[in-house]
PDB file of N, CA and C in Angstrom:
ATOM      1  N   UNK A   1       8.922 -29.824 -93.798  1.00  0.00           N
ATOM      2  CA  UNK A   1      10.290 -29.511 -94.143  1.00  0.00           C
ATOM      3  C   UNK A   1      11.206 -30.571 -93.523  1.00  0.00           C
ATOM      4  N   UNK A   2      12.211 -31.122 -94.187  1.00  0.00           N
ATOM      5  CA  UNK A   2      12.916 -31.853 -94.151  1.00  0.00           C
ATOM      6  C   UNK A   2      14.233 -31.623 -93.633  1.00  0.00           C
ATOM      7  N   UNK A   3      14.814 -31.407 -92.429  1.00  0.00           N
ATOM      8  CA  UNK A   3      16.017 -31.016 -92.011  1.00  0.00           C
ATOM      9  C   UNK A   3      16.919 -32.073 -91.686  1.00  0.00           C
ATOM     10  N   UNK A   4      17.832 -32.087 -92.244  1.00  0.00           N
ATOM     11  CA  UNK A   4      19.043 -32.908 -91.430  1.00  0.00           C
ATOM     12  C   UNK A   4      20.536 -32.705 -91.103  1.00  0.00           C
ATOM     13  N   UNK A   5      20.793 -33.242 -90.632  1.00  0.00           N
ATOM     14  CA  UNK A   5      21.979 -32.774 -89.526  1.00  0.00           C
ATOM     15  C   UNK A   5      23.284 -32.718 -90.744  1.00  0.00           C
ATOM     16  N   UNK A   6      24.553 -31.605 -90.641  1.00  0.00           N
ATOM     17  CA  UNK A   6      25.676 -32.197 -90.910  1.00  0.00           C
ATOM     18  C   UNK A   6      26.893 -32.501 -90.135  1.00  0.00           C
ATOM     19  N   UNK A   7      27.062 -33.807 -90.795  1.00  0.00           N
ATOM     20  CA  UNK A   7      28.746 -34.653 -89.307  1.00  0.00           C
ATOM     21  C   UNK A   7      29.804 -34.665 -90.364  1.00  0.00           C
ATOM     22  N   UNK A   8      30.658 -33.490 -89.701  1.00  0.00           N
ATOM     23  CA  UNK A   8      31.838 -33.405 -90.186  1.00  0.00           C
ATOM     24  C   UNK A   8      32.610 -34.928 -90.255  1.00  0.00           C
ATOM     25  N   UNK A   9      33.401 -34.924 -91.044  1.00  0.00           N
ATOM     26  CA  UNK A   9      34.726 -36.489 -91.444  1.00  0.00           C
ATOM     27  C   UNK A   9      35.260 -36.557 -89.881  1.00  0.00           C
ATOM     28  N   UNK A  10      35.557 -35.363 -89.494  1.00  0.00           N
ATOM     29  CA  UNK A  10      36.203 -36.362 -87.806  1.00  0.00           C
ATOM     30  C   UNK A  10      35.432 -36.553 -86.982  1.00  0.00           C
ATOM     31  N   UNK A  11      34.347 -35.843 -86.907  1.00  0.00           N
ATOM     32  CA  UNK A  11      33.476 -36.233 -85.769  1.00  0.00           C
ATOM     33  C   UNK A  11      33.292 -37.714 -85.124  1.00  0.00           C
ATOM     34  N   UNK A  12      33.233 -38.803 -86.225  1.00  0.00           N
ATOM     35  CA  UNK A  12      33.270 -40.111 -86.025  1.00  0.00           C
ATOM     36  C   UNK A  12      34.468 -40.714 -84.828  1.00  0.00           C
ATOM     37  N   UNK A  13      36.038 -39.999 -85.389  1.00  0.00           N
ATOM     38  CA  UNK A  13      36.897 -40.238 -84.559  1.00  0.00           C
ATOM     39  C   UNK A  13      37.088 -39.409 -83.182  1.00  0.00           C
ATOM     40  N   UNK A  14      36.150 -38.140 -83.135  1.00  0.00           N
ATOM     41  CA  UNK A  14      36.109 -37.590 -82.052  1.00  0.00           C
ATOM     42  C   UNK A  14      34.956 -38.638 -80.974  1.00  0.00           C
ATOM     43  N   UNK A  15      33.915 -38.740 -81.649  1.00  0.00           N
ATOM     44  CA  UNK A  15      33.182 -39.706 -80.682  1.00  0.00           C
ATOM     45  C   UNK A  15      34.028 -40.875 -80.169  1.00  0.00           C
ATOM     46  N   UNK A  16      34.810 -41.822 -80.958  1.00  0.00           N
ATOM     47  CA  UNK A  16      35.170 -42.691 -80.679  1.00  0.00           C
ATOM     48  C   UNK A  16      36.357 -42.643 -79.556  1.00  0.00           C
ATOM     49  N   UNK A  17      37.254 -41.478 -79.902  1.00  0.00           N
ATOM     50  CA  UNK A  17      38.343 -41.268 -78.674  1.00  0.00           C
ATOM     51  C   UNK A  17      37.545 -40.541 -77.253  1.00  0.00           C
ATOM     52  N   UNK A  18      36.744 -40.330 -77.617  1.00  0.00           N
ATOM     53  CA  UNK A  18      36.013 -39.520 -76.554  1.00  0.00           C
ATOM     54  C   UNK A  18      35.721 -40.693 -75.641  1.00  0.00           C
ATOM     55  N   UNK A  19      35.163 -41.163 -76.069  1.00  0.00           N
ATOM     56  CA  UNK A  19      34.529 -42.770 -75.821  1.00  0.00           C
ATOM     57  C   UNK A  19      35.275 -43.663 -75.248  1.00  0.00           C
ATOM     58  N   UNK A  20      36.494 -43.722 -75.817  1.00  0.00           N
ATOM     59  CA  UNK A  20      37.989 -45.409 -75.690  1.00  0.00           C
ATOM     60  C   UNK A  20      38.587 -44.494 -74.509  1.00  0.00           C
ATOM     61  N   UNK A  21      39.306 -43.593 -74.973  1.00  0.00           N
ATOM     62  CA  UNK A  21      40.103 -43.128 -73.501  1.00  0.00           C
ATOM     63  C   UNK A  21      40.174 -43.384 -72.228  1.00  0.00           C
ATOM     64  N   UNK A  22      38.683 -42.930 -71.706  1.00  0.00           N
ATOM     65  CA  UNK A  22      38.267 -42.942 -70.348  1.00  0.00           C
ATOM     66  C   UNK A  22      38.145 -44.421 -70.233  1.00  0.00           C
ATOM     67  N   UNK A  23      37.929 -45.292 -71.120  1.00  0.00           N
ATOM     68  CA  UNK A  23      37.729 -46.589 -70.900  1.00  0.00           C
ATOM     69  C   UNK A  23      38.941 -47.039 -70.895  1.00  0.00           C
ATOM     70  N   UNK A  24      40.404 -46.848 -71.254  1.00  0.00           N
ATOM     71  CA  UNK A  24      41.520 -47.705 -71.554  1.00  0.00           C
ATOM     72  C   UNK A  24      41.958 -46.549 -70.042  1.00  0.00           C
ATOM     73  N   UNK A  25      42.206 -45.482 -69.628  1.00  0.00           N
ATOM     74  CA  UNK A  25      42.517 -45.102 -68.712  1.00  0.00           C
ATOM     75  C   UNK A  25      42.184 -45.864 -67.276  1.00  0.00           C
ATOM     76  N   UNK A  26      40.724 -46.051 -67.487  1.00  0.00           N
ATOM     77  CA  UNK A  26      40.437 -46.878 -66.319  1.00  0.00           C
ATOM     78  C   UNK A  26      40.723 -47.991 -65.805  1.00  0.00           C
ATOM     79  N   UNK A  27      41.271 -48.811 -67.005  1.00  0.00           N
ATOM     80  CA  UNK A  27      40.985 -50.178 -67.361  1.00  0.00           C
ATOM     81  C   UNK A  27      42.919 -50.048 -66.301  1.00  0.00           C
ATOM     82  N   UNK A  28      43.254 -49.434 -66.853  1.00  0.00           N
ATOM     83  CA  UNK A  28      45.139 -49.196 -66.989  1.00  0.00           C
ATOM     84  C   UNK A  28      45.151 -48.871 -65.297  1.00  0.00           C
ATOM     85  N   UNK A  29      44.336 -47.954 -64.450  1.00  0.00           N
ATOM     86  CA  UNK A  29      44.848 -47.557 -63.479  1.00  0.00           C
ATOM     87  C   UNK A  29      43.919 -48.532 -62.346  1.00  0.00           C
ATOM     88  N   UNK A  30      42.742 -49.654 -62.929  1.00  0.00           N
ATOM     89  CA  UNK A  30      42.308 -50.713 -62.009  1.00  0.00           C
ATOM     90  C   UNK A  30      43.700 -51.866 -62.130  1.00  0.00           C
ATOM     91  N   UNK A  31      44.454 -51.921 -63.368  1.00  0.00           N
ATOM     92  CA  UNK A  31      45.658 -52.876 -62.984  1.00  0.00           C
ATOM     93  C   UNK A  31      46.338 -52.341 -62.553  1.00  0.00           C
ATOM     94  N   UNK A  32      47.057 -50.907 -61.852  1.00  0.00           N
ATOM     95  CA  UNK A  32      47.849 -50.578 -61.487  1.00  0.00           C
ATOM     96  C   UNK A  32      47.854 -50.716 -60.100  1.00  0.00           C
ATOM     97  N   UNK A  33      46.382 -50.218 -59.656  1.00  0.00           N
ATOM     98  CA  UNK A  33      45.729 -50.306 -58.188  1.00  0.00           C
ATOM     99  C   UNK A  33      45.676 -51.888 -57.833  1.00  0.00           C
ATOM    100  N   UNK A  34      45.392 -53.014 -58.922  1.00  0.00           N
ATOM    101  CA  UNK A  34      45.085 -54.095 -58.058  1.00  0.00           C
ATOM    102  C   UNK A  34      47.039 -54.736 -57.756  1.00  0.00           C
ATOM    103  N   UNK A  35      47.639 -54.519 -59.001  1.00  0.00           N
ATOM    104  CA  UNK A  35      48.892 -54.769 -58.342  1.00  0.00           C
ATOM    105  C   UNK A  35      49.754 -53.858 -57.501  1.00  0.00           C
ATOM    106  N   UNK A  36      49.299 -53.074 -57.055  1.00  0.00           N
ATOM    107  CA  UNK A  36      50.049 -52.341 -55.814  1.00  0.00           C
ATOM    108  C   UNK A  36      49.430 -53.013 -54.538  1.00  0.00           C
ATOM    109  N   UNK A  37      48.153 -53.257 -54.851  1.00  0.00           N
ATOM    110  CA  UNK A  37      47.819 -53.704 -53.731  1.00  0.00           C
ATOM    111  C   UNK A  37      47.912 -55.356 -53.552  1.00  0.00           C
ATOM    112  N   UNK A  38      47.962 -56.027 -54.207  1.00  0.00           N
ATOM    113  CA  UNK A  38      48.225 -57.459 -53.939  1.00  0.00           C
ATOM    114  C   UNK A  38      49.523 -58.344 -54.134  1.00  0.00           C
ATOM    115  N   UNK A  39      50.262 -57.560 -55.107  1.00  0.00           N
ATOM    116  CA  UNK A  39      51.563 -58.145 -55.291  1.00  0.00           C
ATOM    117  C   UNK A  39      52.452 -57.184 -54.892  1.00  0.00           C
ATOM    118  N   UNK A  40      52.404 -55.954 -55.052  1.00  0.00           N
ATOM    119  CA  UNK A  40      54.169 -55.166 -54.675  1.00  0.00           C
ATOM    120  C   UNK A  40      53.958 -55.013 -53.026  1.00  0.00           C
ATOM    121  N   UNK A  41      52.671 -55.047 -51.902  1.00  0.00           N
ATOM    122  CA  UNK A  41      52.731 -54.330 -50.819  1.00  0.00           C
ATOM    123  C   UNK A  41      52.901 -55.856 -50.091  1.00  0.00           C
ATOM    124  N   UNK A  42      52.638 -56.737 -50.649  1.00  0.00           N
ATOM    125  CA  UNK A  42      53.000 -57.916 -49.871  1.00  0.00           C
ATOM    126  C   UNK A  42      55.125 -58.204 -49.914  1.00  0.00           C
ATOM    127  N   UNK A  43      54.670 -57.686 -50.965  1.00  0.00           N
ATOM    128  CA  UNK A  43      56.611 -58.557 -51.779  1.00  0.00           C
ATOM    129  C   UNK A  43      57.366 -57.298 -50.644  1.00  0.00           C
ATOM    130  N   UNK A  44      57.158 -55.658 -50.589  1.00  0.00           N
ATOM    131  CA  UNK A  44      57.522 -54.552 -49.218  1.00  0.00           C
ATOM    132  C   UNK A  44      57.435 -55.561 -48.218  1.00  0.00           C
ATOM    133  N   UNK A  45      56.820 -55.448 -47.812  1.00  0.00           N
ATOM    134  CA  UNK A  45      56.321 -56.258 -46.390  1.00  0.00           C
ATOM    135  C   UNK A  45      57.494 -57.160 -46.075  1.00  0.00           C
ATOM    136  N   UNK A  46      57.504 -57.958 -47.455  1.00  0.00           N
ATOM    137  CA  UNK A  46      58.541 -59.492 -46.980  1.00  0.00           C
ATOM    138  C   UNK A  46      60.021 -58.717 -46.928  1.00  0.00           C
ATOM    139  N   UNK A  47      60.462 -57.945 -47.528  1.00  0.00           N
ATOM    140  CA  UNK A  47      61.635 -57.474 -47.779  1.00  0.00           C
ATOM    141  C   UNK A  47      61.784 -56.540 -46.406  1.00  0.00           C
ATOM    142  N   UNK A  48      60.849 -55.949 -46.089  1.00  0.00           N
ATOM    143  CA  UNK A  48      61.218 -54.747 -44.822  1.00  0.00           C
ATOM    144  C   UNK A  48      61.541 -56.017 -43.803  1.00  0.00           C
ATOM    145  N   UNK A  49      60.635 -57.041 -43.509  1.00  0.00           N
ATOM    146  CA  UNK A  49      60.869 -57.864 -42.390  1.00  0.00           C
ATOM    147  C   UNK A  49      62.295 -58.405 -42.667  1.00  0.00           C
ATOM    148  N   UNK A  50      62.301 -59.160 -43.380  1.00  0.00           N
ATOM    149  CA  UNK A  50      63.803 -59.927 -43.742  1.00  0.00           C
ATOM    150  C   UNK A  50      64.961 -58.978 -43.288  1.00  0.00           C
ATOM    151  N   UNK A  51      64.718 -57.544 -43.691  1.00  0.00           N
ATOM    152  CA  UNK A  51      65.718 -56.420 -43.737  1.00  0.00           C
ATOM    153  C   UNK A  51      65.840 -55.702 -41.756  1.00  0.00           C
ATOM    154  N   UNK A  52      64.957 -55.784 -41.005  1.00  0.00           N
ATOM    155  CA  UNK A  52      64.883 -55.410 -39.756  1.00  0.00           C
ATOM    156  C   UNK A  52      65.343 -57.426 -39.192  1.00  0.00           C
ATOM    157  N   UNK A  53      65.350 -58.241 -40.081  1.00  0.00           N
ATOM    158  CA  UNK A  53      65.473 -59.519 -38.935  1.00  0.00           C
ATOM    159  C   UNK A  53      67.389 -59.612 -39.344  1.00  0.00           C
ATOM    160  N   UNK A  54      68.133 -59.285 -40.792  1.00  0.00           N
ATOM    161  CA  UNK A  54      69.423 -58.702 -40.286  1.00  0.00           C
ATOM    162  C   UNK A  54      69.853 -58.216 -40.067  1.00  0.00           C
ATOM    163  N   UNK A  55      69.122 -56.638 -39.596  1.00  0.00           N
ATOM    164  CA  UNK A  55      69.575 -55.392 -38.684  1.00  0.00           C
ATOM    165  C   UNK A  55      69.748 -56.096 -36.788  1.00  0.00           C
ATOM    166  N   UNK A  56      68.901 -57.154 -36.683  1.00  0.00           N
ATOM    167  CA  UNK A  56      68.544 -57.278 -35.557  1.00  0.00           C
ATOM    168  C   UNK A  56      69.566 -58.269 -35.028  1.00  0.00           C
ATOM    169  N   UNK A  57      70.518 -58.773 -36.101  1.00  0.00           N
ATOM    170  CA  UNK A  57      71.267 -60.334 -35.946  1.00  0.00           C
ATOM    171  C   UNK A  57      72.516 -59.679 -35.613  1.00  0.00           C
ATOM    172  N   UNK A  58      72.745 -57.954 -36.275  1.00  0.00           N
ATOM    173  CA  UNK A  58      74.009 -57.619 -36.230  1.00  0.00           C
ATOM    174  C   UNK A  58      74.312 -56.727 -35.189  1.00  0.00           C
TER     175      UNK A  58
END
């Protein structure tokens, strides 16, 4: 006996978002993480110092 499966018309786009999401989510919050950490906490840094060296002049 010969059985085979039936795949509904969206199923295709359910696999596929199932699939992309977690991948574009990740992708989105490794650039968010690498620029918090290499460009905005350095650029803080320079601004807090600058900002305590003319608290300190006045």
């Amino acid at each position: 006996m010969n059985k085979k499966g039936y795949i509904d018309p969206g199923t295709g786009g359910m696999i596929i978002s199932g699939g992309i999401w977690p991948i574009i989510v990740a992708v989105f919050l490794f650039i968010t993480g690498f620029f918090s950490r290499y460009l905005i906490k350095p650029i803080k840094k320079g601004v807090l110092s600058l900002w305590q060296k003319i608290k300190a002049k006045n």
